[in-house]
C-alpha atoms as a PDB file:
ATOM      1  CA  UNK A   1       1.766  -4.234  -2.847  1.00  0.00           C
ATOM      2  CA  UNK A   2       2.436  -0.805  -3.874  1.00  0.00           C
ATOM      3  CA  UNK A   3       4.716   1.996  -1.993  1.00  0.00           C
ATOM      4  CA  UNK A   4       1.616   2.740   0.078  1.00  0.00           C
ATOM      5  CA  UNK A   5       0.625  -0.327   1.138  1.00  0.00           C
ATOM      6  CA  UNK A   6       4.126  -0.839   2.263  1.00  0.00           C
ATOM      7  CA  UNK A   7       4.537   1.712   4.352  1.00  0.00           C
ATOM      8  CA  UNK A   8       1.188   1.516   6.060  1.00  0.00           C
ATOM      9  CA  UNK A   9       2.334  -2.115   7.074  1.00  0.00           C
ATOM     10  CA  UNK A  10       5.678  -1.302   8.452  1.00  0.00           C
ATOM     11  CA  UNK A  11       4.319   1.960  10.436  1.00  0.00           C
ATOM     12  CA  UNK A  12       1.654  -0.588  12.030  1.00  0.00           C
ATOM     13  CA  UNK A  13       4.667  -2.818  12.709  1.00  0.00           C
ATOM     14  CA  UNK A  14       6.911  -0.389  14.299  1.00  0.00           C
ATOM     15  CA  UNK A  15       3.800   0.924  16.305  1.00  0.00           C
ATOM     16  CA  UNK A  16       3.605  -2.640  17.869  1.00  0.00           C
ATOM     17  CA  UNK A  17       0.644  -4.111  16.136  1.00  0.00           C
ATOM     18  CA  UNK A  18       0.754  -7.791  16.026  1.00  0.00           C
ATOM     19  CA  UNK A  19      -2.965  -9.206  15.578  1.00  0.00           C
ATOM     20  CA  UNK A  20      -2.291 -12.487  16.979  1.00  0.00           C
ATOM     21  CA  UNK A  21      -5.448 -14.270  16.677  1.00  0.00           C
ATOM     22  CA  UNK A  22      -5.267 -13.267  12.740  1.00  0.00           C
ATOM     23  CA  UNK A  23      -4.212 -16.343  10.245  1.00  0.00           C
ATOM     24  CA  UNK A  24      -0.866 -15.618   8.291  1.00  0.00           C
ATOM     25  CA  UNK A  25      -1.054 -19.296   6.603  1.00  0.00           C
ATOM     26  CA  UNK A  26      -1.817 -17.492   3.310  1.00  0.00           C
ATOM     27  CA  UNK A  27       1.658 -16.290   3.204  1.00  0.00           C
ATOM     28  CA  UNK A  28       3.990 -18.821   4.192  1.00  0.00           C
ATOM     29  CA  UNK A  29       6.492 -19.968   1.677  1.00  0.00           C
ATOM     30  CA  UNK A  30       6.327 -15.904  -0.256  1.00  0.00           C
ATOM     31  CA  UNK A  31      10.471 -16.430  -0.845  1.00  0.00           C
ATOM     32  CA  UNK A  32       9.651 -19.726  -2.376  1.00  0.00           C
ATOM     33  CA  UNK A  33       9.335 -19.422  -6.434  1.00  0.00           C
ATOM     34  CA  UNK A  34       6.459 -21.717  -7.055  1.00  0.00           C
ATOM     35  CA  UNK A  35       4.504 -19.041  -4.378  1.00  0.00           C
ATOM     36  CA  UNK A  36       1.333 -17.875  -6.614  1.00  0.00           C
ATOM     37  CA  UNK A  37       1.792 -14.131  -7.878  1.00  0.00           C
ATOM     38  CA  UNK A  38      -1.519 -11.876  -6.867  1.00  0.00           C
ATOM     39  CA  UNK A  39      -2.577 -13.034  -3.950  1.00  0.00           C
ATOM     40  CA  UNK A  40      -5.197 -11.515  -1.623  1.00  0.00           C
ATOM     41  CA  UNK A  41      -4.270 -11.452   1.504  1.00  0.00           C
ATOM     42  CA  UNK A  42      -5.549  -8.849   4.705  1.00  0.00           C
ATOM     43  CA  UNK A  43      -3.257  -6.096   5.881  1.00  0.00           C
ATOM     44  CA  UNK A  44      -3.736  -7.561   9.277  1.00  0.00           C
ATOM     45  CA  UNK A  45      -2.118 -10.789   8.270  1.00  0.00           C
ATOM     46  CA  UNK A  46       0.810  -9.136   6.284  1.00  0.00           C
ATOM     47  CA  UNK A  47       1.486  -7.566   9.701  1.00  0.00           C
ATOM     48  CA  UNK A  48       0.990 -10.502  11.734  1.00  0.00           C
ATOM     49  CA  UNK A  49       3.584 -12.499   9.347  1.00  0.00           C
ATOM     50  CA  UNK A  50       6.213  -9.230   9.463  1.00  0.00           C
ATOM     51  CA  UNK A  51       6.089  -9.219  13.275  1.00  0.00           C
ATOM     52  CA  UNK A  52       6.251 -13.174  13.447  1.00  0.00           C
ATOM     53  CA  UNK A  53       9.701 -12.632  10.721  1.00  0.00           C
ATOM     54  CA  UNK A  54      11.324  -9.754  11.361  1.00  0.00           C
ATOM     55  CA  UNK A  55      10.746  -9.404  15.511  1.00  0.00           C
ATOM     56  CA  UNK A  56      10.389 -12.954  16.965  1.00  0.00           C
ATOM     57  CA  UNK A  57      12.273 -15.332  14.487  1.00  0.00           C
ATOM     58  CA  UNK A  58      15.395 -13.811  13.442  1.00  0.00           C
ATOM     59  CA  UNK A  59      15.707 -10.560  16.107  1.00  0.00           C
ATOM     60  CA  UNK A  60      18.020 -10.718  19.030  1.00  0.00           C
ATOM     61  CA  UNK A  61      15.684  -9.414  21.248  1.00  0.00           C
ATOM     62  CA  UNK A  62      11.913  -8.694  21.192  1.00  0.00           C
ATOM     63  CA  UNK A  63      12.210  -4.859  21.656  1.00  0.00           C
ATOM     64  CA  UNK A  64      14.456  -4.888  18.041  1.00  0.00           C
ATOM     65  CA  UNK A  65      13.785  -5.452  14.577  1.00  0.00           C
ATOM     66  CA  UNK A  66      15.753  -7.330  12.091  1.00  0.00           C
ATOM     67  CA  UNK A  67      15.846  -4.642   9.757  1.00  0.00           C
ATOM     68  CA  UNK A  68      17.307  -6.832   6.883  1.00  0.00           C
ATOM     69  CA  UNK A  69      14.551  -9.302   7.013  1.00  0.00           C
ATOM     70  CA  UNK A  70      12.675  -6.949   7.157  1.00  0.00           C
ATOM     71  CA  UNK A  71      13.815  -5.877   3.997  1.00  0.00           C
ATOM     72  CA  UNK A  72      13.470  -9.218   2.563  1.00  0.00           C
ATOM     73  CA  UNK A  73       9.958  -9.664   3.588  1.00  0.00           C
ATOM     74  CA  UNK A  74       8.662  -6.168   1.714  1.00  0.00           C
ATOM     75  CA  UNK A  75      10.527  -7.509  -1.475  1.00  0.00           C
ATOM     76  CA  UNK A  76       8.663 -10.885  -2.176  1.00  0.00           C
ATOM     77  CA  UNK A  77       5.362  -8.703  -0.952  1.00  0.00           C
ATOM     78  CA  UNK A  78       6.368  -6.210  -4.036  1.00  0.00           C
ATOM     79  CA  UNK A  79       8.121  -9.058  -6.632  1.00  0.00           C
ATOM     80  CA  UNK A  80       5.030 -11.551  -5.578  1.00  0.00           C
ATOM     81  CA  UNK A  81       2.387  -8.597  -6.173  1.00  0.00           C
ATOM     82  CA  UNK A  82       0.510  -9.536  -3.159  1.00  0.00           C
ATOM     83  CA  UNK A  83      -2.855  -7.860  -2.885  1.00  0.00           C
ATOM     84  CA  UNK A  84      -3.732  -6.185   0.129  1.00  0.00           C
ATOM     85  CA  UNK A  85      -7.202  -5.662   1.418  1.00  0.00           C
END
């Protein structure tokens, strides 16, 4: 994912986009290092797996972000070269 890709992720994240009926499978185990470099993946399940990370699993509350993860998350996007479509 490049620096625009990013953003428009995160900026559909913080506006409270979650697409729940949209599969995130595709990305599950990203910080794992056998995870496959180049993958495909749609922009509404990169923000369906962000929410799911970064506001339910790790957050205190659901109103806050967990601004580290979150920070994790956009990494292994970037180092893993996922391919947004």
């Amino acid at each position: 994912m490049n620096k625009k890709d990013l953003k428009l992720v995160v900026d559909e994240l913080r506006a409270g986009k979650s697409y729940p009926d949209v599969d995130d499978s595709a990305l599950h185990g990203i910080a794992l290092s056998d995870f496959p470099k180049g993958k495909v993946v749609r922009k509404e399940a990169v923000v369906r797996f962000l929410n799911y990370q970064c506001r339910w699993l790790f957050a205190q509350d659901d109103s806050e972000f967990d601004e580290e993860e979150l920070t994790n998350c956009l990494g292994w996007l970037k180092e893993k070269r996922v391919v947004m479509v």
